[in-house]
Every structure is written in C-alpha cells, then in structure tokens.
PDB file of N, CA and C in Angstrom:
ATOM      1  N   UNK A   1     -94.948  67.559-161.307  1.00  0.00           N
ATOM      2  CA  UNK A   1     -94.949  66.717-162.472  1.00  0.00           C
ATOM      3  C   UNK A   1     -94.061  67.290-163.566  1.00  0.00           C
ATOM      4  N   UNK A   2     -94.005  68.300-164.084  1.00  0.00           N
ATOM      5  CA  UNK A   2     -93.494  69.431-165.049  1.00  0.00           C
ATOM      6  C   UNK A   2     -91.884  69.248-164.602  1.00  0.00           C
ATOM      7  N   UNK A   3     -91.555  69.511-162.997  1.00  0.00           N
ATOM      8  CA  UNK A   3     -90.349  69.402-162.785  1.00  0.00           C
ATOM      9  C   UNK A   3     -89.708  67.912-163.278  1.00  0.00           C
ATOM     10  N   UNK A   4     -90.371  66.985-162.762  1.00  0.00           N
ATOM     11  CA  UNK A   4     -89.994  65.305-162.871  1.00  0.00           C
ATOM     12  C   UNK A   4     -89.938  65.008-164.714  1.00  0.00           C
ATOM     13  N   UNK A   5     -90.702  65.669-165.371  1.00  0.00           N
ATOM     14  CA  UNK A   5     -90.493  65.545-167.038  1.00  0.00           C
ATOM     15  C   UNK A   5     -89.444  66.197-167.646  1.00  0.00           C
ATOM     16  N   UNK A   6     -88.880  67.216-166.961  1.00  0.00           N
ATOM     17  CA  UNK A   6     -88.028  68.420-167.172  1.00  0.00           C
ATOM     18  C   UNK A   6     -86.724  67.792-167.149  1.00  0.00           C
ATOM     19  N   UNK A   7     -86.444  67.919-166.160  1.00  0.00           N
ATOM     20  CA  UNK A   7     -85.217  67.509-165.292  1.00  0.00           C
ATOM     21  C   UNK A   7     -84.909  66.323-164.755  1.00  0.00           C
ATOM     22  N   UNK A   8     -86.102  65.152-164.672  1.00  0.00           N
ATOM     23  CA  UNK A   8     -85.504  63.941-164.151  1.00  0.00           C
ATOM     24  C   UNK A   8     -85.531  62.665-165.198  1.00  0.00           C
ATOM     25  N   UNK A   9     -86.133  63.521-166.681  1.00  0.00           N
ATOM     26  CA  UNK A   9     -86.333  62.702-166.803  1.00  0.00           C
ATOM     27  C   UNK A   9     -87.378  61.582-167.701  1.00  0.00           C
ATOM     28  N   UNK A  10     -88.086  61.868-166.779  1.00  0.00           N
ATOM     29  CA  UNK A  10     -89.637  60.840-166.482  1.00  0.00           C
ATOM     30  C   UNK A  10     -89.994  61.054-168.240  1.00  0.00           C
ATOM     31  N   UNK A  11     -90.715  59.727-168.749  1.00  0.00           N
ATOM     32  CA  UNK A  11     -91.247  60.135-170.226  1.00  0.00           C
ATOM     33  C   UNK A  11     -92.522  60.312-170.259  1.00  0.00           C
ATOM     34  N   UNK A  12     -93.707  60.293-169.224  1.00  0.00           N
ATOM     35  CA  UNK A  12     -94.341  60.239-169.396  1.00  0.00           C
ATOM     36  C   UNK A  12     -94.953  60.926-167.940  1.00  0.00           C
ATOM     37  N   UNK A  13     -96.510  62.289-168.107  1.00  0.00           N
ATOM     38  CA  UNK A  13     -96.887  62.277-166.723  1.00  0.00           C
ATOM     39  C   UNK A  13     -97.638  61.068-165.712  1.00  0.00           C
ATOM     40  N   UNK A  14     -97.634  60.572-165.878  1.00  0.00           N
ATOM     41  CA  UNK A  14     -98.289  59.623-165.642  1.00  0.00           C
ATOM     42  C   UNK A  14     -97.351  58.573-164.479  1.00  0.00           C
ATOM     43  N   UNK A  15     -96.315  57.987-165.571  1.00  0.00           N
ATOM     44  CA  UNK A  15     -94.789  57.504-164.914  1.00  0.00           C
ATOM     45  C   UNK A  15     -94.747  58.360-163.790  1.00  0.00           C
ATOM     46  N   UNK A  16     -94.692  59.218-163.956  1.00  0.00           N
ATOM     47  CA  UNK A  16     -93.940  60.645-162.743  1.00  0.00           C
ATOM     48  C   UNK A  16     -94.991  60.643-161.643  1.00  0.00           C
ATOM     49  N   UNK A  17     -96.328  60.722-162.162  1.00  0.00           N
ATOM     50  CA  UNK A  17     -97.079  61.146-161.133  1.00  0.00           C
ATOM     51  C   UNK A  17     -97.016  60.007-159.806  1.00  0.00           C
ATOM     52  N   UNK A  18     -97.127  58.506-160.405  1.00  0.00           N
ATOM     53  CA  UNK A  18     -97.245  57.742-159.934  1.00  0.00           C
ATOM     54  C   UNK A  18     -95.904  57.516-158.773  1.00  0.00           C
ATOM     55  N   UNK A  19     -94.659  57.884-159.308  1.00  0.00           N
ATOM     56  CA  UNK A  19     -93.845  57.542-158.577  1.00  0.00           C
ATOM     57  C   UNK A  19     -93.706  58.626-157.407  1.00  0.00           C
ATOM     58  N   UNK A  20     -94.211  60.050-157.887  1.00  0.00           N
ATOM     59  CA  UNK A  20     -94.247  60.837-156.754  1.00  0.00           C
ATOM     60  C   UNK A  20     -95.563  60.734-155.677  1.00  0.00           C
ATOM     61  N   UNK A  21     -96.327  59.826-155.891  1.00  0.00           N
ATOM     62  CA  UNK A  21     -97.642  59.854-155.031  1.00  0.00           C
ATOM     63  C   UNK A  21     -97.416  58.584-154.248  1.00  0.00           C
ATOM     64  N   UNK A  22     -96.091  57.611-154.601  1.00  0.00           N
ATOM     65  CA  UNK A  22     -95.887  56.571-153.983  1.00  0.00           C
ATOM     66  C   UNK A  22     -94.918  57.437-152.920  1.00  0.00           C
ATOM     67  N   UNK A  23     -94.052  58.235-153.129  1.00  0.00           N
ATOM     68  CA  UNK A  23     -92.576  58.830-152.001  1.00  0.00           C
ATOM     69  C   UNK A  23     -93.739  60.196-151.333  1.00  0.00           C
ATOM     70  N   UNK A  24     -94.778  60.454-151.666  1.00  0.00           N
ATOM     71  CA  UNK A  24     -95.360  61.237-151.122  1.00  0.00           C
ATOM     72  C   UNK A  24     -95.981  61.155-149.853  1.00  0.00           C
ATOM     73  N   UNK A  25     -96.776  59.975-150.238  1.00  0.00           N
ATOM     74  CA  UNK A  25     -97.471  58.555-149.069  1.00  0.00           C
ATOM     75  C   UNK A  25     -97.002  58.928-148.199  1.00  0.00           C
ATOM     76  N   UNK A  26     -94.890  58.157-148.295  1.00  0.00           N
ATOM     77  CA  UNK A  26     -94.412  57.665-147.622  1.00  0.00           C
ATOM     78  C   UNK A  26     -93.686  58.787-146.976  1.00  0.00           C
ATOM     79  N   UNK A  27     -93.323  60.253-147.415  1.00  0.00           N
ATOM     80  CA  UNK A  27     -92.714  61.248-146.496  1.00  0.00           C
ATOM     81  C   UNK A  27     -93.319  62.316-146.530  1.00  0.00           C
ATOM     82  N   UNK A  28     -94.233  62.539-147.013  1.00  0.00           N
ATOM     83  CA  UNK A  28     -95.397  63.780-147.111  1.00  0.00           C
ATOM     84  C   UNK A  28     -94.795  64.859-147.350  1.00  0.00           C
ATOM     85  N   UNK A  29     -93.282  64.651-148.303  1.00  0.00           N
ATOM     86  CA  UNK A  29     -92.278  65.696-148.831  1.00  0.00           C
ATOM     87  C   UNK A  29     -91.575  65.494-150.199  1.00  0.00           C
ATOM     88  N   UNK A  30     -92.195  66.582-151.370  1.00  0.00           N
ATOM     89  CA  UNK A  30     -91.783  66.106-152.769  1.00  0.00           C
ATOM     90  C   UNK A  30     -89.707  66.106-152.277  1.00  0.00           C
ATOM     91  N   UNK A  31     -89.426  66.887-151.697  1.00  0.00           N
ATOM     92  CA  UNK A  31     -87.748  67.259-151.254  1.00  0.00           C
ATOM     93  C   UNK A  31     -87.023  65.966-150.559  1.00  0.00           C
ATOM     94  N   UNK A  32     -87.534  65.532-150.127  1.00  0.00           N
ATOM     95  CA  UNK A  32     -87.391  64.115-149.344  1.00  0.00           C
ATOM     96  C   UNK A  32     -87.903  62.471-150.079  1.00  0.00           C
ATOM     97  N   UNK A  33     -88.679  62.739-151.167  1.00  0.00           N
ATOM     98  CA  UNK A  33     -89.373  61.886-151.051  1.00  0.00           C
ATOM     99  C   UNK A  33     -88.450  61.490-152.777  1.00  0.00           C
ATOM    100  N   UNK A  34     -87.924  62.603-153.087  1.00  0.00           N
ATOM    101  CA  UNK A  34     -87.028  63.002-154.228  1.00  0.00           C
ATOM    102  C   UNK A  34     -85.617  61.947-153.667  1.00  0.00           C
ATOM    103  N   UNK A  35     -85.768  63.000-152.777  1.00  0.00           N
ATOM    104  CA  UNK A  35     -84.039  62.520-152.274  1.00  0.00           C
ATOM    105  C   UNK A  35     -84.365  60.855-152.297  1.00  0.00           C
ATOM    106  N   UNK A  36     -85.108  59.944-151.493  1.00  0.00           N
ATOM    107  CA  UNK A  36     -84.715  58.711-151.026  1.00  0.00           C
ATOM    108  C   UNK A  36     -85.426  58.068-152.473  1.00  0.00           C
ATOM    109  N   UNK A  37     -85.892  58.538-153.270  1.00  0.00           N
ATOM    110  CA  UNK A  37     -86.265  57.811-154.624  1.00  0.00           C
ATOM    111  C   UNK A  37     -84.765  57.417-155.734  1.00  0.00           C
ATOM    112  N   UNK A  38     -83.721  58.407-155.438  1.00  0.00           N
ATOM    113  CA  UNK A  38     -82.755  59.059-155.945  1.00  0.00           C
ATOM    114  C   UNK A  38     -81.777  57.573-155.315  1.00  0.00           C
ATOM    115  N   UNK A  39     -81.834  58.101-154.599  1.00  0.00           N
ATOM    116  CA  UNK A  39     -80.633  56.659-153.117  1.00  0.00           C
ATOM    117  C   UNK A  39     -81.314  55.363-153.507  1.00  0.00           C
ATOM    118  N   UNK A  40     -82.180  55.127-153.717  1.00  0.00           N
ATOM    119  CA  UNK A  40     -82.875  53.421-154.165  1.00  0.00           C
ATOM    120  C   UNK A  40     -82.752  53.611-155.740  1.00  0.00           C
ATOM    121  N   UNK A  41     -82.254  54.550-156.366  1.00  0.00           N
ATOM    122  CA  UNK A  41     -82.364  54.600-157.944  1.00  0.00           C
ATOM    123  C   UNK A  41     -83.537  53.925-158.543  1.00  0.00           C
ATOM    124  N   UNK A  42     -84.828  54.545-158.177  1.00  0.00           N
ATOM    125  CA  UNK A  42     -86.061  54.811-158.957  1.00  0.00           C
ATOM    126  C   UNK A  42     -86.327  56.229-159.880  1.00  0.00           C
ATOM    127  N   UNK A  43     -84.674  56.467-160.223  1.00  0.00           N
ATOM    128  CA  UNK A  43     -85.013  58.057-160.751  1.00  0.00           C
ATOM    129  C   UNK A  43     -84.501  58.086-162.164  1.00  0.00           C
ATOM    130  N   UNK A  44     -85.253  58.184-163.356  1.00  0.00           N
ATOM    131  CA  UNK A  44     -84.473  58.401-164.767  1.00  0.00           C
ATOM    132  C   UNK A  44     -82.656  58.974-164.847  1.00  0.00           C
ATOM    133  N   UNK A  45     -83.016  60.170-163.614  1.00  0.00           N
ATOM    134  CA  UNK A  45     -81.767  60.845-163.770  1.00  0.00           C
ATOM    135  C   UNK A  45     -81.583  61.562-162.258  1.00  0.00           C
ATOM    136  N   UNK A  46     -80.430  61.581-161.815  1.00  0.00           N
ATOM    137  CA  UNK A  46     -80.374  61.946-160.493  1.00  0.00           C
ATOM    138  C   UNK A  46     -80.873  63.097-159.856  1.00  0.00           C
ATOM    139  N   UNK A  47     -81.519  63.408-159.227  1.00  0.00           N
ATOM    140  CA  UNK A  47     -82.225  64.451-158.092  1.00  0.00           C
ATOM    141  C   UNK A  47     -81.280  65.098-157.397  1.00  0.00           C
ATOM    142  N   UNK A  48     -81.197  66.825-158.156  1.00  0.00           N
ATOM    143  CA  UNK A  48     -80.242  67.850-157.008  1.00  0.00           C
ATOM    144  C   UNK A  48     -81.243  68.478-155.959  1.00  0.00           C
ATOM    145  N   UNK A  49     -81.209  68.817-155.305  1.00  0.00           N
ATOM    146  CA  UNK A  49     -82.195  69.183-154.287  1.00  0.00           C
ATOM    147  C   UNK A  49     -82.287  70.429-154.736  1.00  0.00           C
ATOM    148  N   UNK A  50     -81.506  71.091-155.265  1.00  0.00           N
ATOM    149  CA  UNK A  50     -81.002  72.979-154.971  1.00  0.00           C
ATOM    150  C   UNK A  50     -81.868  72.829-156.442  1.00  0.00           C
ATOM    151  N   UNK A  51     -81.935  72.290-157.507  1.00  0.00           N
ATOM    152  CA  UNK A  51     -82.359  72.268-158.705  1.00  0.00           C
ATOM    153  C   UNK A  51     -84.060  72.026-158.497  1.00  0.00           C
ATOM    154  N   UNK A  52     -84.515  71.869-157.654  1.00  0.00           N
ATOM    155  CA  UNK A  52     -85.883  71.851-157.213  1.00  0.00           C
ATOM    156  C   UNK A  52     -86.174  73.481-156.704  1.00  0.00           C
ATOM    157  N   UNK A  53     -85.640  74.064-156.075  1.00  0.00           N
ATOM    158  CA  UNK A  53     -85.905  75.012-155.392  1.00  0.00           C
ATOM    159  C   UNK A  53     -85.508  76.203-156.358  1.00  0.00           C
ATOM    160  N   UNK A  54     -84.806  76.168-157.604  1.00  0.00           N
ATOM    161  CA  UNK A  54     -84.455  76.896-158.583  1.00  0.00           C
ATOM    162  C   UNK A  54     -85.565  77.459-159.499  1.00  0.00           C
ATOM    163  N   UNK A  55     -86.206  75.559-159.586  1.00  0.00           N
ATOM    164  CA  UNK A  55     -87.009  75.619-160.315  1.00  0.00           C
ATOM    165  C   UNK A  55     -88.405  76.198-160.190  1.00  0.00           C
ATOM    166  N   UNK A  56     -88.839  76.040-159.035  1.00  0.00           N
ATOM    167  CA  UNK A  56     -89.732  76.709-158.658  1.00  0.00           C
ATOM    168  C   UNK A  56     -89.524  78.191-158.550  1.00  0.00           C
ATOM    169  N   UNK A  57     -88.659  78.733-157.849  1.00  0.00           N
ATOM    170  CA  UNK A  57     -88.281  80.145-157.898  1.00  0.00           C
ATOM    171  C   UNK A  57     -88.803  80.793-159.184  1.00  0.00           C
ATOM    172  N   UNK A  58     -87.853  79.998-160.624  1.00  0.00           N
ATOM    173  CA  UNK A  58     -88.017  80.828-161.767  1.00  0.00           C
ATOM    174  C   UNK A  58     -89.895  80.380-162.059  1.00  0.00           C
ATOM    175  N   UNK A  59     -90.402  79.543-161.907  1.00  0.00           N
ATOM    176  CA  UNK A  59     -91.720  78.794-162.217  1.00  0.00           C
ATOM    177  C   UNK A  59     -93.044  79.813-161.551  1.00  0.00           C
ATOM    178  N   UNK A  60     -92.701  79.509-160.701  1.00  0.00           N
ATOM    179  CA  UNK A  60     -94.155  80.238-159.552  1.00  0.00           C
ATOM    180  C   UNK A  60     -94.871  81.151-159.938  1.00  0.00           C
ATOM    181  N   UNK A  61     -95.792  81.329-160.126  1.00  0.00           N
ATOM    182  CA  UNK A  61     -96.568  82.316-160.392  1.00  0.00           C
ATOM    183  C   UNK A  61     -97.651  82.820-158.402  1.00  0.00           C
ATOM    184  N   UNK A  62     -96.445  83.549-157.940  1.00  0.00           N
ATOM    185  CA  UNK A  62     -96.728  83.866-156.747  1.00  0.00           C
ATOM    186  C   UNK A  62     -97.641  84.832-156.767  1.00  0.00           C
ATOM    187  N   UNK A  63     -98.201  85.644-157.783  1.00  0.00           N
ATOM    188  CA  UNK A  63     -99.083  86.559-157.578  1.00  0.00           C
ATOM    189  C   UNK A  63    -100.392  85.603-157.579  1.00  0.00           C
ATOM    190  N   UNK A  64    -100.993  84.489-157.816  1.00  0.00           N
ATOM    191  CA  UNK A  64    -101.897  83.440-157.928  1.00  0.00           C
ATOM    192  C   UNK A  64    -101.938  83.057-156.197  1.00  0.00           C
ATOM    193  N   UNK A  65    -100.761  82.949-155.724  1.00  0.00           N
ATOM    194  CA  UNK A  65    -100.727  83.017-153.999  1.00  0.00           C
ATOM    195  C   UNK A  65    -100.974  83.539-152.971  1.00  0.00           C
ATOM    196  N   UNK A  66    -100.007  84.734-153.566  1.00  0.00           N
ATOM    197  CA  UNK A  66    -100.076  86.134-152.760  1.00  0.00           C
ATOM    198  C   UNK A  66    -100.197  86.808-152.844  1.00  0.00           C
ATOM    199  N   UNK A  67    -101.515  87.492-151.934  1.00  0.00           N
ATOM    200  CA  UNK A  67    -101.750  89.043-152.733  1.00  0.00           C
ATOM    201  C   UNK A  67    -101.208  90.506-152.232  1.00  0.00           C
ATOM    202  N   UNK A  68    -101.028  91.271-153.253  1.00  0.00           N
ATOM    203  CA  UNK A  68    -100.052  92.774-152.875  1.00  0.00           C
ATOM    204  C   UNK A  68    -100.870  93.201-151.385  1.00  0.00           C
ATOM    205  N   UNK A  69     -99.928  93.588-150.746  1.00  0.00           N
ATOM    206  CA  UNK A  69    -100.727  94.612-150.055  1.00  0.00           C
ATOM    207  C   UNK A  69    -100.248  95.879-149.547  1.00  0.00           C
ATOM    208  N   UNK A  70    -101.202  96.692-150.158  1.00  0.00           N
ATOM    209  CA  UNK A  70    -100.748  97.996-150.151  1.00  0.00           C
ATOM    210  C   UNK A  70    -100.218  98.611-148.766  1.00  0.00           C
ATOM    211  N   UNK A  71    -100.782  98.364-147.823  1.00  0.00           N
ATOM    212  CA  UNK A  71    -100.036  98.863-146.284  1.00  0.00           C
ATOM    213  C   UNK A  71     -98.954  98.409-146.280  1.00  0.00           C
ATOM    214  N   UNK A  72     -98.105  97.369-146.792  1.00  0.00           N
ATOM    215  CA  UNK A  72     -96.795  96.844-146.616  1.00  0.00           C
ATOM    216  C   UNK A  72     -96.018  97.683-147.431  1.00  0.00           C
ATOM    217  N   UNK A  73     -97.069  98.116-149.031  1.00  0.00           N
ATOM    218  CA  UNK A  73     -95.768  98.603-149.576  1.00  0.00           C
ATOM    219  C   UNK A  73     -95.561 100.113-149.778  1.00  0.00           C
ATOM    220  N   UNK A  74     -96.422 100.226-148.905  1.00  0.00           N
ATOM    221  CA  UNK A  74     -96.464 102.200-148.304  1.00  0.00           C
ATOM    222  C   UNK A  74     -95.094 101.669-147.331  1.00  0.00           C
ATOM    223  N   UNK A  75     -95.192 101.509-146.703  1.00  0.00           N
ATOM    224  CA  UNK A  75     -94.523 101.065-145.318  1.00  0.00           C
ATOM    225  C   UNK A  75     -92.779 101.075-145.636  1.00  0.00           C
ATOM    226  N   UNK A  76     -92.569  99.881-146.388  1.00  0.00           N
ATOM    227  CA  UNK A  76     -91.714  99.978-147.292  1.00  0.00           C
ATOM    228  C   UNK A  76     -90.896 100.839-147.910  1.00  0.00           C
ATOM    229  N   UNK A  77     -91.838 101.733-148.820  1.00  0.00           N
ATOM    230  CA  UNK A  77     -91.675 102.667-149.706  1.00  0.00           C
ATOM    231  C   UNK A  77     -90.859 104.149-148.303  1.00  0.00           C
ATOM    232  N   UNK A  78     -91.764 104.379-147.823  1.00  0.00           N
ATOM    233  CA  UNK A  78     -91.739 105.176-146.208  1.00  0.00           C
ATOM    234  C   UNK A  78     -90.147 104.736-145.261  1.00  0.00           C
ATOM    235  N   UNK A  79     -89.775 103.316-145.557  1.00  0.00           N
ATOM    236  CA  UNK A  79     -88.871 103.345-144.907  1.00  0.00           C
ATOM    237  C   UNK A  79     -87.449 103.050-145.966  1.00  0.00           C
ATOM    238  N   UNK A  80     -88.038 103.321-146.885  1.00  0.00           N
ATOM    239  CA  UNK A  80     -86.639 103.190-148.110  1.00  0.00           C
ATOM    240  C   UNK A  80     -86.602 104.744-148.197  1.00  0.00           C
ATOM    241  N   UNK A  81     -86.938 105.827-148.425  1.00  0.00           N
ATOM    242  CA  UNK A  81     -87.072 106.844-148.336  1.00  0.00           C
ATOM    243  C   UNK A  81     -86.630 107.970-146.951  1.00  0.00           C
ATOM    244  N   UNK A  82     -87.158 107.714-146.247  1.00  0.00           N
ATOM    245  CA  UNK A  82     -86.714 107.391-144.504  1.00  0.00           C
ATOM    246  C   UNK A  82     -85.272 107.396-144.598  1.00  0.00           C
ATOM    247  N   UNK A  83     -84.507 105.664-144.431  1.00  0.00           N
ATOM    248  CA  UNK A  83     -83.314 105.496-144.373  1.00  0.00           C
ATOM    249  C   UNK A  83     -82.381 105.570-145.442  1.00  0.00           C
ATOM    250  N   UNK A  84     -82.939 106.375-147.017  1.00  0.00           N
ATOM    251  CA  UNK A  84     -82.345 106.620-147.953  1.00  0.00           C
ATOM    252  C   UNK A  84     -81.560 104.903-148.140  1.00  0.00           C
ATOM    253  N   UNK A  85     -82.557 104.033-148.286  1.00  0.00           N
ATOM    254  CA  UNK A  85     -81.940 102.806-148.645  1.00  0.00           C
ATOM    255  C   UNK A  85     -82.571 102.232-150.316  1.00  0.00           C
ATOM    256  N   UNK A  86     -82.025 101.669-150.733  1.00  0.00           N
ATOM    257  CA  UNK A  86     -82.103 100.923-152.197  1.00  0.00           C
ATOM    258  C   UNK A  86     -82.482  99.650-152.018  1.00  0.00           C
ATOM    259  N   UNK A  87     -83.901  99.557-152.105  1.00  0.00           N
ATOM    260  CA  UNK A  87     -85.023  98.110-152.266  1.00  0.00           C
ATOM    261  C   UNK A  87     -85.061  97.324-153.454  1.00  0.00           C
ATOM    262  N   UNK A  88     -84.358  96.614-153.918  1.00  0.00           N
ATOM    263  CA  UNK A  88     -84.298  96.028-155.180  1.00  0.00           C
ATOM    264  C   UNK A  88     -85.629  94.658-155.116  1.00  0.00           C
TER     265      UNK A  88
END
C-alpha cells in the first residue's frame, strides 16, 4: 500500500488497496499483478518493476523476519578469518 501511495501515485489507501486486491485475485503476484495493471493503464503513474524491489530492499525491516543465528555467524566469522577474506 505505502509503495502504491509513494510511487504510483494512488491518493488514497483505500484506492490502492482495492486495486491491488483486484490484480492480486487475479495473479497471486503484487510484481505481475503491477505489471498488467500498468499495460491496461489502471495506474496513476507507470510501474518499474526494479523500483518495487528497491523499495523494499531500503523498507524491510528483516530482523522482524529473520532471526540472527549465531552458528551461521561463528561459521562465517571462522571462514573470513580462515581464507583471510573481507565480508562486507
């Protein structure tokens, strides 16, 4: 919803929600369901695909997802050290 007010557009959540729960139905993909909303011009403003996946990147709050885990980042740590490599 946040993305569709942001970037496409939309003035209202409501407007947005509705139009994404109609392309949702129909492709069970916000990425797809974007795209062919875009091609029938039901969209305030045109849909980049790569601008979805941006957005989320900078957005996500992945620690709410995924949780640390310490055996991975011994492991890690063990093999950056190991192969004298630089883990950014």
């Amino acid at each position: 919803r946040d993305f569709m007010l942001e970037r496409l557009g939309f003035e209202t959540a409501e407007e947005a929600l509705s139009l994404w729960g109609e392309y949702i139905r129909r492709y069970h993909s916000t990425l797809k369901g974007l795209t062919v909303a875009t091609e029938e011009g039901r969209l305030p403003k045109p849909f980049r695909q790569e601008e979805l996946g941006e957005y989320w990147a900078e957005r996500c709050d992945f620690g709410r997802y995924i949780a640390q885990d310490p055996e991975l980042v011994s492991m890690m740590q063990t093999l950056q050290n190991d192969a004298n490599l630089t883990l950014e």
